[in-house]
Protein backbone atom coordinates (compact mmCIF):
# COMPACT_ATOMS: atom_id res chain seq x y z
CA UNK A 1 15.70 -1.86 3.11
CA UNK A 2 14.18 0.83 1.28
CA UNK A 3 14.31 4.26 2.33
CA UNK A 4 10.76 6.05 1.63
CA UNK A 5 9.92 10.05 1.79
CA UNK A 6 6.90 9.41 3.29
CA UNK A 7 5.32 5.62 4.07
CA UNK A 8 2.34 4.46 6.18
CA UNK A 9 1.51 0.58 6.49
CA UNK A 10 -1.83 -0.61 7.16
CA UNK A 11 -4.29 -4.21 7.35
CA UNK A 12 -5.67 -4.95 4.18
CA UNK A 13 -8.31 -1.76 3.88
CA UNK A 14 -9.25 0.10 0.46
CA UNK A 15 -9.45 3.24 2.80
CA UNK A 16 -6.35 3.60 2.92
CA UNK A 17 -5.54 3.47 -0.26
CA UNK A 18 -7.81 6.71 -1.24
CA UNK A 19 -6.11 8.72 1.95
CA UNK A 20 -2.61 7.72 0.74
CA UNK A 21 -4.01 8.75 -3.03
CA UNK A 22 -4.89 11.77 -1.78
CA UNK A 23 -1.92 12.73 0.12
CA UNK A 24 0.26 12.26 -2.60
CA UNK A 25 -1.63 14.02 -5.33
CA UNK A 26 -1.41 17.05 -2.92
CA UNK A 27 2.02 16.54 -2.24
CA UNK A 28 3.19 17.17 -5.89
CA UNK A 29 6.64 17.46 -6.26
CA UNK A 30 8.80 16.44 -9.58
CA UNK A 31 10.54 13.35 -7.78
CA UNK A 32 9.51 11.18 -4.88
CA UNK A 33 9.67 7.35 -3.00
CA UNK A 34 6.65 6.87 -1.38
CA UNK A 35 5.44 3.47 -0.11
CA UNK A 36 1.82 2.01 0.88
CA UNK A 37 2.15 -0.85 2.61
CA UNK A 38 0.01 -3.56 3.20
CA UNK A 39 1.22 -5.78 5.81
CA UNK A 40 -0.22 -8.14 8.90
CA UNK A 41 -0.86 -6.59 12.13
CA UNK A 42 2.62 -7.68 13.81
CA UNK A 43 4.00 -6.29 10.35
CA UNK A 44 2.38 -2.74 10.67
CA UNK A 45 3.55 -2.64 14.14
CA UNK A 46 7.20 -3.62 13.10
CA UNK A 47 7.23 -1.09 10.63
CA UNK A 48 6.09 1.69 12.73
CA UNK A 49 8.69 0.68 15.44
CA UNK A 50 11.20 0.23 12.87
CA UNK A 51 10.38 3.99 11.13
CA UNK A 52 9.98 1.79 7.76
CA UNK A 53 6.54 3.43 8.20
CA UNK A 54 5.81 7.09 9.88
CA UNK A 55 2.37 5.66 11.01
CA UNK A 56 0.35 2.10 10.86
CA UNK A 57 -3.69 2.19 10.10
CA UNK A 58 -5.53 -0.66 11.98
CA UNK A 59 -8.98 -2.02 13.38
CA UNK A 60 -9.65 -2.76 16.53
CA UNK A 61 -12.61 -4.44 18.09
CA UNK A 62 -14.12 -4.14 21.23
CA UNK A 63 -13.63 -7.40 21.94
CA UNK A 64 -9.68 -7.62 21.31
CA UNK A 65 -9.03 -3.87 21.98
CA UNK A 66 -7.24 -4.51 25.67
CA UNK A 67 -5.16 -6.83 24.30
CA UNK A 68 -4.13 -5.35 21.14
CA UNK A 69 -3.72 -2.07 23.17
CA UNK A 70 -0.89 -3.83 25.49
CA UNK A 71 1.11 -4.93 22.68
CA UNK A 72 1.06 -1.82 21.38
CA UNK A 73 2.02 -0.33 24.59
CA UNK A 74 4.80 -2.93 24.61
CA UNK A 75 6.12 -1.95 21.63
CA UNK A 76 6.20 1.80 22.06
CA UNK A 77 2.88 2.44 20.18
CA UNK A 78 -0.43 4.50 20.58
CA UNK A 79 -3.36 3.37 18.94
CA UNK A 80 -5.60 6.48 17.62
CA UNK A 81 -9.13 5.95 16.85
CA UNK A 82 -11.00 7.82 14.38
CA UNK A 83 -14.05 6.00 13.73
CA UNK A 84 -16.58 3.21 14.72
CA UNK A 85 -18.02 0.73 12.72
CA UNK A 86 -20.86 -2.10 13.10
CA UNK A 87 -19.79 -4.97 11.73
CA UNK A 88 -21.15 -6.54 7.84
CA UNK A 89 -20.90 -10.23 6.33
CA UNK A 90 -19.26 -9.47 2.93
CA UNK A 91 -20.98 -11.79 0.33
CA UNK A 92 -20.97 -12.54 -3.42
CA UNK A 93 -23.88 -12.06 -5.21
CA UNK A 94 -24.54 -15.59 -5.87
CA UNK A 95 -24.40 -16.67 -2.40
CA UNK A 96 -28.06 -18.00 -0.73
CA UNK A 97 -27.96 -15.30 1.95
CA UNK A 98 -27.10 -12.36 -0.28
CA UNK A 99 -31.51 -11.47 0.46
CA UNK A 100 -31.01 -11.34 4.22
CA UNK A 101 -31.67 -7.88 6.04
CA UNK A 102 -29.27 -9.26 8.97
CA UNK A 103 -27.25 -12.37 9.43
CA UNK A 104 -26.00 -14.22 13.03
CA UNK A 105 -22.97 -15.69 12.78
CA UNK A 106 -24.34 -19.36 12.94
CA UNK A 107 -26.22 -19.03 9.84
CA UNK A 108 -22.91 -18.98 7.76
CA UNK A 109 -21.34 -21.93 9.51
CA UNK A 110 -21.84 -24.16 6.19
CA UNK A 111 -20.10 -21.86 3.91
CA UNK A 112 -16.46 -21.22 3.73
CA UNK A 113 -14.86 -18.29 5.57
CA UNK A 114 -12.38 -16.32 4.07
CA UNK A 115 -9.84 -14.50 6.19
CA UNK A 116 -6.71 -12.57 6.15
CA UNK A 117 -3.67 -14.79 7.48
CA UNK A 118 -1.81 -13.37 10.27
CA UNK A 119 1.06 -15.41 10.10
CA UNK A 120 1.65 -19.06 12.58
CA UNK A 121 0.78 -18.17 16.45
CA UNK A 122 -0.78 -15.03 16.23
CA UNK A 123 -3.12 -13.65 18.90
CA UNK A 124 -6.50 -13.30 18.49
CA UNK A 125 -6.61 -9.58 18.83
CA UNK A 126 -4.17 -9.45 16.00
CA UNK A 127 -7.14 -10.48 13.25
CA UNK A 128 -8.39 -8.05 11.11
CA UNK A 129 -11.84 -9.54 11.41
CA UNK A 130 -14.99 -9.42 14.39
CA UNK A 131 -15.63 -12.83 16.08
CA UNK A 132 -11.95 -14.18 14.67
CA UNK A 133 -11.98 -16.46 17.67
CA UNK A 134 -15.39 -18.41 16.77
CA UNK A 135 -14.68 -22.36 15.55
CA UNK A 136 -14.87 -22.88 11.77
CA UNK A 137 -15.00 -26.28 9.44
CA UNK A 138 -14.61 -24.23 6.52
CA UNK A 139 -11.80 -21.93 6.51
CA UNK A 140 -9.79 -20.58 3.85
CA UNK A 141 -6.90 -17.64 4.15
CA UNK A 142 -5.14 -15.66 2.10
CA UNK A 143 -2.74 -12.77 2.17
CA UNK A 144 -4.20 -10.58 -0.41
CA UNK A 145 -6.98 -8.21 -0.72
CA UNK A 146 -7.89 -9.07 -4.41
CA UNK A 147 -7.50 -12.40 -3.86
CA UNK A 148 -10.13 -12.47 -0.68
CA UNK A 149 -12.44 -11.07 -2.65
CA UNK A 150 -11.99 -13.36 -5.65
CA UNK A 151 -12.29 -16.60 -3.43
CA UNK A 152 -15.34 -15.00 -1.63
CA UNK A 153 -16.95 -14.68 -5.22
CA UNK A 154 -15.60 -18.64 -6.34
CA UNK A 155 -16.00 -20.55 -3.53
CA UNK A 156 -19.54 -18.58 -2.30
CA UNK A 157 -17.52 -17.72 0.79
CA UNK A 158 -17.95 -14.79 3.26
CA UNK A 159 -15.89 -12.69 5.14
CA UNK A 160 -16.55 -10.37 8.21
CA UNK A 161 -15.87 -6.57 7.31
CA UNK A 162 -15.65 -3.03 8.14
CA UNK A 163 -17.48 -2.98 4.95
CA UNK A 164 -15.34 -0.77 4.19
CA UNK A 165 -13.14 -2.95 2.66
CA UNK A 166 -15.50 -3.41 0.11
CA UNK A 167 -17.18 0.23 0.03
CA UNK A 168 -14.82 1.96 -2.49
CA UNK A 169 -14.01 0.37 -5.56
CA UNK A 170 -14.91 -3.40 -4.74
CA UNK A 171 -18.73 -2.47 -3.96
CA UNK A 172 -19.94 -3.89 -7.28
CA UNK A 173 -18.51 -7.58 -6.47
CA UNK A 174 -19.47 -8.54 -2.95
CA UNK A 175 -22.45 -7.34 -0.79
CA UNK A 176 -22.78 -6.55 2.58
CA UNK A 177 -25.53 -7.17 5.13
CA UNK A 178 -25.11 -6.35 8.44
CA UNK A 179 -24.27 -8.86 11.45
CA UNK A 180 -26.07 -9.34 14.30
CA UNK A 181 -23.55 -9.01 16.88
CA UNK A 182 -22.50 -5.95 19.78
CA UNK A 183 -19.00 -6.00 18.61
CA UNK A 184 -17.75 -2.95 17.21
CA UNK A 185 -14.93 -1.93 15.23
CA UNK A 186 -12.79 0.77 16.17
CA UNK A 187 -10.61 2.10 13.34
CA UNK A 188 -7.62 4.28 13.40
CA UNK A 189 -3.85 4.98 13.50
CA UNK A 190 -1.01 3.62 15.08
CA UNK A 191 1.96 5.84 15.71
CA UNK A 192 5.29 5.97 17.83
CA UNK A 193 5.47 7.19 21.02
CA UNK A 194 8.97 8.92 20.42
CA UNK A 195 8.20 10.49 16.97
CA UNK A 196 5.70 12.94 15.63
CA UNK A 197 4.17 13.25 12.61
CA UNK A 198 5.34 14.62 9.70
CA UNK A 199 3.16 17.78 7.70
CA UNK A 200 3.14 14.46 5.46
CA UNK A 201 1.54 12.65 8.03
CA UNK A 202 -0.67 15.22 9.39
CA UNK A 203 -2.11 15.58 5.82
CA UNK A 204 -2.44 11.67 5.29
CA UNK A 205 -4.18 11.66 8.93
CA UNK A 206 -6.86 14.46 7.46
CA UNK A 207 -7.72 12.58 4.72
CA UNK A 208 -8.33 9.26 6.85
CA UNK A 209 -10.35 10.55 8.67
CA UNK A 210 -12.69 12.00 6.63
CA UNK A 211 -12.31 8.77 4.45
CA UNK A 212 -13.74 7.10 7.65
CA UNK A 213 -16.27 9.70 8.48
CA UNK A 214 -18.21 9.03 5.12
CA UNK A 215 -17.83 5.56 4.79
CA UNK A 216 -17.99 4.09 8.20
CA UNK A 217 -21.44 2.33 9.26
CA UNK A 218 -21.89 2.29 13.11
């Protein structure tokens, strides 16, 4: 397994990437491994455990936060929150809805959803989208965050995101319009009980959260 300087895993987020960005960039230095990983939630929290990763960024909702919470517990883990968010339907441009000041959830249930996979038998509160649990026809998932947007765009498909998964550099392809739900998300950091953070880590934390603070919608 590769050994990193300094690694952080996380669900499939474009937050992330600008914090990491960031941390390096102030890091400097002539020589360095560093690794950004994108993994599912059970992967993040292996990683963490494992010290593959120093820390783990994650959403929770308010719906699956108990749950999620004990298997973190279980694993040695604290969850760290750092920002709310309301949840937004993530649409192409071409999609019949794209006009709508709010959707419900049962106005999409003709077009395909588009999803992150979480691997065979995963709980509920492991999905990195709101209202995971609600009955599909049309389902489609993939394991990358290009590649979710690229269906959404092909198949007129639609996702449910922090928005800010789409906020930073994806905002031109796919709109979002807010969802008429009380779910929330909570997003944050995961880190081990047994281990602090790093000045590395500290820094990365810093720029997270005020990554969150500008971008998040509650």
């Amino acid at each position: 397994m590769t050994a990193y300087d300094f690694a952080i895993s996380g669900q499939h987020y474009l937050f992330d990437v600008q914090s990491f960005a960031h941390t390096v960039l102030a890091a400097g230095g002539d020589a360095y491994s560093y690794g950004l990983l994108d993994r599912t939630t059970q992967g993040v929290i292996d990683d963490v455990v494992s010290g593959t990763s120093e820390l783990g960024v994650i959403m929770q909702t308010s719906a699956t936060a108990d749950a999620l919470n004990a298997a973190l517990a279980e694993a040695g883990l604290t969850f760290h929150e750092l920002a709310v968010s309301a949840p937004l339907v993530a649409l192409p441009a071409s999609h019949p809805l794209v006009n709508a000041k709010s959707l419900a959830i049962e106005q999409l249930a003709d077009y395909p959803y588009v999803y992150f996979d979480q691997g065979e038998d995963a709980p509920i509160a492991f999905y990195e989208e709101a209202l995971a649990e609600v009955p599909r026809a049309k389902k489609v998932a993939c394991t990358d965050r290009a590649s979710l947007t690229e269906l959404i765009m092909a198949i007129n498909g639609y996702t449910i995101t922090s928005g800010i998964l789409v906020g930073i550099t994806d905002g031109s392809a796919l709109t979002t319009i807010p969802l008429k739900t009380n779910i929330q998300l909570h997003l944050g950091y995961v880190t081990a009980d047994n281990r602090e953070l790093t000045v590395m880590g500290e820094r990365f934390v810093s720029h997270l959260k005020r990554s969150l603070d500008y971008y998040a919608q509650a």
